[in-house]
Structure formats: C-alpha cells, structure tokens
C-alpha atoms as a PDB file:
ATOM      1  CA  UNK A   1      28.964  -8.425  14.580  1.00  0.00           C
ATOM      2  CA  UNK A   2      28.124 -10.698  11.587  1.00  0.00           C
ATOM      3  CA  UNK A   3      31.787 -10.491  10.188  1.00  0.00           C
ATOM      4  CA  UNK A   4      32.783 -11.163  13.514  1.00  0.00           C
ATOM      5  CA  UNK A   5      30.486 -14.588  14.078  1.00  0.00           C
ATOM      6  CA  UNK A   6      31.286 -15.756  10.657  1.00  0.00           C
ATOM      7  CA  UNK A   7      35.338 -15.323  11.897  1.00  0.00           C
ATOM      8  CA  UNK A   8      34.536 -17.308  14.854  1.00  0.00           C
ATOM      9  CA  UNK A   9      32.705 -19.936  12.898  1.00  0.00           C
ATOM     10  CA  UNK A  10      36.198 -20.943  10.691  1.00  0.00           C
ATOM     11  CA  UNK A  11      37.883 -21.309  14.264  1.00  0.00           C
ATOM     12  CA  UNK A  12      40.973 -20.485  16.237  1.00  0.00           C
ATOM     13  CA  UNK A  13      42.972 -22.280  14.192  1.00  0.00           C
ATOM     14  CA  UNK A  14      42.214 -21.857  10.668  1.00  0.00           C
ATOM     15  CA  UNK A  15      44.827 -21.575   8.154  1.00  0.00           C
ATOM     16  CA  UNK A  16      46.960 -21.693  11.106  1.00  0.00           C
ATOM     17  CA  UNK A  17      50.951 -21.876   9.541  1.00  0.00           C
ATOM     18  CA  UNK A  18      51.903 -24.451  12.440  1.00  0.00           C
ATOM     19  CA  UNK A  19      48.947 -26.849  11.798  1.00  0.00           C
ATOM     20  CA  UNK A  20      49.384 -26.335   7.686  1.00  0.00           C
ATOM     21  CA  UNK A  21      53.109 -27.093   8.281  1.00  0.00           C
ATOM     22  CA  UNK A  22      51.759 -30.501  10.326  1.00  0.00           C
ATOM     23  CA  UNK A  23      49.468 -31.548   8.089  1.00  0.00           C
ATOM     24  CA  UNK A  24      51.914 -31.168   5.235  1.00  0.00           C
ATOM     25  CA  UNK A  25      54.619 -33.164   6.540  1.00  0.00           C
ATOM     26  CA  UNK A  26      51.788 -35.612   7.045  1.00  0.00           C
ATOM     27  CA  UNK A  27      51.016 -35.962   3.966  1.00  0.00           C
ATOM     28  CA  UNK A  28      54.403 -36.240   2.276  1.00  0.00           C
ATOM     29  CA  UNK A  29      54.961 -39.008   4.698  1.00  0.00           C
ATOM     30  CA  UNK A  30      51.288 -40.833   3.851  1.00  0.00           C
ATOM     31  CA  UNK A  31      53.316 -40.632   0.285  1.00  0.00           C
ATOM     32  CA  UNK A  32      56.619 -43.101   1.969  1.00  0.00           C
ATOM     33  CA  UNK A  33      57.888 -45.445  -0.682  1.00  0.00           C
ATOM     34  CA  UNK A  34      60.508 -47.691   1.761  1.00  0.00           C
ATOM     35  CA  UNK A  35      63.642 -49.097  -0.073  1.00  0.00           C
ATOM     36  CA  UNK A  36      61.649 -51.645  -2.723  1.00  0.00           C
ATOM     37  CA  UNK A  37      59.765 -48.463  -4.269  1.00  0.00           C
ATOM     38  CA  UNK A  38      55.974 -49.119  -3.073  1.00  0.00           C
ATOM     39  CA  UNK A  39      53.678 -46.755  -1.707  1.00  0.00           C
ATOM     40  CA  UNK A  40      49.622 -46.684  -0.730  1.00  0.00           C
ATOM     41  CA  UNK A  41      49.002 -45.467  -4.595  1.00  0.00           C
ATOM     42  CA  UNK A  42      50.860 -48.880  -5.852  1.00  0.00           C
ATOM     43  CA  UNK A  43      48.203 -50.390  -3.526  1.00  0.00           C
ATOM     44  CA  UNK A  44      45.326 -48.312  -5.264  1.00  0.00           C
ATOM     45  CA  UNK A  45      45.190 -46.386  -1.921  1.00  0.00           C
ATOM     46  CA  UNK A  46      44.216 -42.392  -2.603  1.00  0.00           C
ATOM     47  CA  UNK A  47      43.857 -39.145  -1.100  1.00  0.00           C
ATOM     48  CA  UNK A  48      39.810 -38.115  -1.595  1.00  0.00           C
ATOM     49  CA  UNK A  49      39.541 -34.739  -4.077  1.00  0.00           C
ATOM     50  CA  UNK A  50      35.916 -33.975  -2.073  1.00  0.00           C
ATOM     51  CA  UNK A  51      37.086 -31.122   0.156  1.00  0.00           C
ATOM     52  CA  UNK A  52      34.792 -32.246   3.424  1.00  0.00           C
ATOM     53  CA  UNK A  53      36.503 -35.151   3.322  1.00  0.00           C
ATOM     54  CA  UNK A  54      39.801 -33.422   4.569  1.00  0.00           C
ATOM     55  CA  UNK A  55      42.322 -35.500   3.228  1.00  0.00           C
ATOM     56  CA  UNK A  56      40.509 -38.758   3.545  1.00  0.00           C
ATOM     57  CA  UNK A  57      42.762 -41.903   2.223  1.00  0.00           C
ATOM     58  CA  UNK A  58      40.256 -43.789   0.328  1.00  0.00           C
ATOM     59  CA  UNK A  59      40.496 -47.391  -2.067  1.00  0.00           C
ATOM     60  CA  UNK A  60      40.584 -45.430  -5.654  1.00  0.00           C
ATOM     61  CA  UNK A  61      40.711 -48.603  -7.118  1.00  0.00           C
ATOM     62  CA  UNK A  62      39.906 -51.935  -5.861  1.00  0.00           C
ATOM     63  CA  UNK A  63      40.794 -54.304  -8.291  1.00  0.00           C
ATOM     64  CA  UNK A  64      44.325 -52.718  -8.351  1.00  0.00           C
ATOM     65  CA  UNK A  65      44.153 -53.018  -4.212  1.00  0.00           C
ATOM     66  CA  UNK A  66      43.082 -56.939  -4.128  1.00  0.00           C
ATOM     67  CA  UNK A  67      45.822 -57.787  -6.467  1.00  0.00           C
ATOM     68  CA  UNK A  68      48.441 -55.724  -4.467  1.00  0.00           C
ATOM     69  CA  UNK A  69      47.333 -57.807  -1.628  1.00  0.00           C
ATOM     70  CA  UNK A  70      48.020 -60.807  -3.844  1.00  0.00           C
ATOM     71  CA  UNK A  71      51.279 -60.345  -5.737  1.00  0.00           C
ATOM     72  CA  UNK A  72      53.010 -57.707  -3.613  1.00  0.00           C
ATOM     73  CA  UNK A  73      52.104 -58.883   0.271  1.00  0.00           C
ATOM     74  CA  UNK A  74      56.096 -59.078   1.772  1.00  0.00           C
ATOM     75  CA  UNK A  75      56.094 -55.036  -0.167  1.00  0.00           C
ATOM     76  CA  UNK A  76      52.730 -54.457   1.818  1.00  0.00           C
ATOM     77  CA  UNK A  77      54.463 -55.414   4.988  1.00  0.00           C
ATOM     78  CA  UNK A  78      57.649 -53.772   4.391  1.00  0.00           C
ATOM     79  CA  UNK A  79      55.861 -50.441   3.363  1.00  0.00           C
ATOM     80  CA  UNK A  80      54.055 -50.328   6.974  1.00  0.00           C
ATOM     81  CA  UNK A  81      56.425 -52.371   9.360  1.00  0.00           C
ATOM     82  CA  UNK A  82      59.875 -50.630   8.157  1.00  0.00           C
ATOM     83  CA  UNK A  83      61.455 -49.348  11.208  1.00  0.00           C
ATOM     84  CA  UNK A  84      64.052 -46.900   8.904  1.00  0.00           C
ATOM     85  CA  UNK A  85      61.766 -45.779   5.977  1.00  0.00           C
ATOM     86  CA  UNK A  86      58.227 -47.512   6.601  1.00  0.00           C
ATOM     87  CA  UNK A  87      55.076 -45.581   6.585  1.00  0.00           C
ATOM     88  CA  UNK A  88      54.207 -45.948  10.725  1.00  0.00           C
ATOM     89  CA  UNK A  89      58.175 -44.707  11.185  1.00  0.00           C
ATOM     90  CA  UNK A  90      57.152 -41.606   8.810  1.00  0.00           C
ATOM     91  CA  UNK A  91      53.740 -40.994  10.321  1.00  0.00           C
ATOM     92  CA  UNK A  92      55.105 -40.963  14.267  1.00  0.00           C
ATOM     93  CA  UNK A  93      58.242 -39.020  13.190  1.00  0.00           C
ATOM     94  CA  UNK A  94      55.665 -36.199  12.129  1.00  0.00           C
ATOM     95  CA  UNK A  95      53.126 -36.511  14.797  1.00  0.00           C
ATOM     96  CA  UNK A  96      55.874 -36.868  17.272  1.00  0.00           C
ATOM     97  CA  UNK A  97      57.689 -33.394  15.936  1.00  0.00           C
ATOM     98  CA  UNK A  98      54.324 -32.288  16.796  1.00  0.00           C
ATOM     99  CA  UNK A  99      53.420 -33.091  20.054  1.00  0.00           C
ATOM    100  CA  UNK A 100      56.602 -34.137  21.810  1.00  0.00           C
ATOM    101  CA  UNK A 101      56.307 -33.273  25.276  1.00  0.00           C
ATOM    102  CA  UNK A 102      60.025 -34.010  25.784  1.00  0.00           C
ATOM    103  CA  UNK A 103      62.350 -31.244  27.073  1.00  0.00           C
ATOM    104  CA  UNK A 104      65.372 -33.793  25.854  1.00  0.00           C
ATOM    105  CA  UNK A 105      64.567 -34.152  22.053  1.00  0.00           C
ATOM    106  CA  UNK A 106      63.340 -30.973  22.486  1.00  0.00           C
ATOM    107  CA  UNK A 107      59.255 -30.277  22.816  1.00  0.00           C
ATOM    108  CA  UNK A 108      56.594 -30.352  19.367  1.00  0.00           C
ATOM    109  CA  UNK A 109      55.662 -27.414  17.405  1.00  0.00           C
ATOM    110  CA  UNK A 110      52.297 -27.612  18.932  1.00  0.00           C
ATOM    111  CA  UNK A 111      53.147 -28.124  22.580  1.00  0.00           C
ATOM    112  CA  UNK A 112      55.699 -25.040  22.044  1.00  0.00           C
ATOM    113  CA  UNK A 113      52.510 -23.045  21.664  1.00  0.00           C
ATOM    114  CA  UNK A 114      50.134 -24.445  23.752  1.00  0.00           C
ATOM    115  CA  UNK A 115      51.658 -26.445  26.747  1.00  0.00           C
ATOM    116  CA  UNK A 116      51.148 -29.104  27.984  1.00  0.00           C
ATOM    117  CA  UNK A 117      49.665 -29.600  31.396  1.00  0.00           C
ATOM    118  CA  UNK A 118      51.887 -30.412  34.432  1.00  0.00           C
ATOM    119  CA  UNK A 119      55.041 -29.744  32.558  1.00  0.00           C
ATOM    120  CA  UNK A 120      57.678 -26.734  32.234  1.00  0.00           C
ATOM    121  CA  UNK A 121      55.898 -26.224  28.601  1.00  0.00           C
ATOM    122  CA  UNK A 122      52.694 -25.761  30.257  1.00  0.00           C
ATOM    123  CA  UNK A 123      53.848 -21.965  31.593  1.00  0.00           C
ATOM    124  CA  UNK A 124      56.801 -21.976  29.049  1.00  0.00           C
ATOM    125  CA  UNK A 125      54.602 -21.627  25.602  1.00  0.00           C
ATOM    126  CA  UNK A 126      53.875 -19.304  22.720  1.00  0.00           C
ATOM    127  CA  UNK A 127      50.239 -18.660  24.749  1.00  0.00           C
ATOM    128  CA  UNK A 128      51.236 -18.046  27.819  1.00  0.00           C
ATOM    129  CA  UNK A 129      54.046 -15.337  26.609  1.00  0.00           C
ATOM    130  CA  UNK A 130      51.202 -13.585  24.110  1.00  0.00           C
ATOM    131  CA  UNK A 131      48.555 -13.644  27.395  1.00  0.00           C
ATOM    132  CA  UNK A 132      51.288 -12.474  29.823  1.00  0.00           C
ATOM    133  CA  UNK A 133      52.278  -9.779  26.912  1.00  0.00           C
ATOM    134  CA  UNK A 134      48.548  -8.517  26.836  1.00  0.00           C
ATOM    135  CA  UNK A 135      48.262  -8.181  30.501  1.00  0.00           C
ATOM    136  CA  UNK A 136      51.282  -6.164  30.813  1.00  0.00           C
ATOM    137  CA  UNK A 137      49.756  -4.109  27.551  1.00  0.00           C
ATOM    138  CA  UNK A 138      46.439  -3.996  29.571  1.00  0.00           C
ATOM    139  CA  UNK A 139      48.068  -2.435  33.322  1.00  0.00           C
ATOM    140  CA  UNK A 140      50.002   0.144  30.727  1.00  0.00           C
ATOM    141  CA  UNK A 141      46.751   1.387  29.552  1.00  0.00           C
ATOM    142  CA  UNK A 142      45.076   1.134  32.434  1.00  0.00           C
ATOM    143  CA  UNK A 143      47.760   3.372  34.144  1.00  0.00           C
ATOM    144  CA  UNK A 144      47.648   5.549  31.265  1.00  0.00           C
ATOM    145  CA  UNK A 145      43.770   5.885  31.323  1.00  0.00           C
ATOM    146  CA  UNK A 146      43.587   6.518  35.494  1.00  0.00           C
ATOM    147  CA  UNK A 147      47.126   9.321  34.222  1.00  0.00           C
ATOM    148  CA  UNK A 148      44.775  10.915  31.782  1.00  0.00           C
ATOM    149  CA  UNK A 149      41.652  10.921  33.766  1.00  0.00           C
ATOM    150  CA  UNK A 150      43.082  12.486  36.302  1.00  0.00           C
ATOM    151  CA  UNK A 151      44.614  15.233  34.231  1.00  0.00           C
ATOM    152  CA  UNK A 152      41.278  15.625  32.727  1.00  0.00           C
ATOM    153  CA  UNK A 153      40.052  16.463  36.253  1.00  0.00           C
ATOM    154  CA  UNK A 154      42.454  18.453  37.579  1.00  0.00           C
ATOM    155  CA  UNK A 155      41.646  20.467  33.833  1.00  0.00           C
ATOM    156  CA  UNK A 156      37.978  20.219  34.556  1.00  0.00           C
ATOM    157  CA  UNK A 157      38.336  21.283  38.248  1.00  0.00           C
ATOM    158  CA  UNK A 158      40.488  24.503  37.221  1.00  0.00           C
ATOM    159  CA  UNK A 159      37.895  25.270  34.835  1.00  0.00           C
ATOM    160  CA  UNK A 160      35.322  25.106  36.731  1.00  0.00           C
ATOM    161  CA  UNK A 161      37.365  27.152  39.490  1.00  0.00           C
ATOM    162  CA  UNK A 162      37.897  30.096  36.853  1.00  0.00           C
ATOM    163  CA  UNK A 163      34.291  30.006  36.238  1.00  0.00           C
ATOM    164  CA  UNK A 164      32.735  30.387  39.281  1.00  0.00           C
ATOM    165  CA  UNK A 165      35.103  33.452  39.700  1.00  0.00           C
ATOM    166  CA  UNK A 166      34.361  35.639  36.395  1.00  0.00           C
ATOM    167  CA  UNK A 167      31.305  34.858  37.536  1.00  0.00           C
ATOM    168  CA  UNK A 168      31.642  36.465  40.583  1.00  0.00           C
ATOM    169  CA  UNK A 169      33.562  39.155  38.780  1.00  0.00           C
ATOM    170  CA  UNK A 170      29.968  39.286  36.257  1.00  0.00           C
ATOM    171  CA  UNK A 171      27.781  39.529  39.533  1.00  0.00           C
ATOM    172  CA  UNK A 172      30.465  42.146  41.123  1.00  0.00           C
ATOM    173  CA  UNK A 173      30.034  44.237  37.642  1.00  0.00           C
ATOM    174  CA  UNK A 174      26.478  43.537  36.916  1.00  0.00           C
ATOM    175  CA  UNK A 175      25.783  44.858  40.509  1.00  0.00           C
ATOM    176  CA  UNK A 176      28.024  48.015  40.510  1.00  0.00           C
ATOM    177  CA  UNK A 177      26.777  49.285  37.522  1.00  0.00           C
ATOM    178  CA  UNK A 178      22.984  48.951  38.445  1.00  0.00           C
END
C-alpha cells in the first residue's frame, strides 16, 4: 500500500514519453537563434539548474541583459516577432503539435491520447481504445469466472451426490453386518 501511495504521489503522467517528447521540443525551440544569430542566452536569458524550478527561464546575468536591450534592440525584436524562424513561431509550432484539435493538419500528440471534448478525438483517442480494451478484457473474465464457477458446482454437486450414496452404501453395510 505504501509503494502504491508513493506511485500515486509522482502522478499519472510522470516520465510520461509523450510529455518528455513535448517538453523537449520546447526547449530546443526556447534555444531559436532567427537568421541574425541571437538567442535568449545572447540576452543573458537562462534555463534555472534548481530542479523545482522545472525549467524556469531566469536573467543569469543582468548587466549582459540591460546592454542587449541597448545595443541589440531591432535583434531583440526580430528574435521574438519572426514569423519564419522567431521564438513565438517556434514556441506555437510545438505547443500546437501538441494540442491541435484539428482533424485537417491532423490532431496533437496529446489530444491523440486524451480527446478533446465535443470532437471526433474525444471517443477517437489512445484512452478511450485502452478503457474500451479493458472492458472487453473485464466481460472475458467475467464469462470465464461465471464458466468456471459453474463447473466448480456441477464438480461440487457430483461430489456431494457420490457421497451421500457410499454413505448409504456405509449405513446399508454397517447395518447388515450388525
């Protein structure tokens, strides 16, 4: 029971491949230099090392992020307002591979296995196929339970059949030799 609470404590979804695979592409596209070669670290912009941040961008180094701000301003705006290579581009390319709920561009890794309400995904998803896969699992062993049960019976029944007769065979002999 304790190894069991402790399980349910890390969550459904830890070190879940699809949300590892997510938050991977996120990060390689937090890391977007657009066409003039500038990226958040240029701006003194890092990821935090301290694990309960999870991933946190923090300002590593101010000095270097004030005079980013003051030599480098048009590659500031280029890096977030590119509409080919630009960091917002990268960052809803990845969240939109995610959680598109479009059956045209095709639907997001995560609403392929959860849904999404009020669509065809929402009954057409990796959940829905593992839940209705149990439940057929569950009526097969059901059926096979109420099969064997009822063999068990039927053993029991016979048993108990052949035992009330040799005991009636006992009583017959126990009575004719007295």
């Amino acid at each position: 029971i304790k190894a069991w609470e402790e399980k349910g404590k890390t969550g459904l979804l830890y070190n879940d491949s699809t949300i590892s695979n997510f938050l991977s592409k996120l990060r390689t596209a937090m890391s977007t230099r657009p066409s003039d070669n500038f990226s958040l670290t240029d701006m003194g912009i890092t990821v935090s090392t301290t694990l309960s941040d999870n991933g946190k961008l923090i300002i590593s180094d101010e000095t270097k992020f004030n005079e980013a701000f003051e030599k480098y301003a048009d590659k500031i705006q280029e890096l977030f307002t590119n509409t080919d290579k630009g960091l917002a581009k990268k960052v809803s390319d990845v969240i939109d591979g995610a959680v598109s709920t479009s059956s045209v561009k095709g639907y997001g890794s995560l609403v392929r296995i959860a849904g999404v309400a009020n669509t065809r995904s929402a009954s057409d998803n990796q959940i829905t196929t593992q839940i209705s896969q149990y439940s057929k699992t569950i009526s097969t062993l059901k059926e096979r339970y109420s099969s064997e049960l009822e063999r068990y019976w039927n053993k029991f029944t016979q048993l108990e059949t052949m035992m009330a007769k040799y005991s009636s065979y006992s009583s017959m002999f126990t009575s004719s030799t007295s």
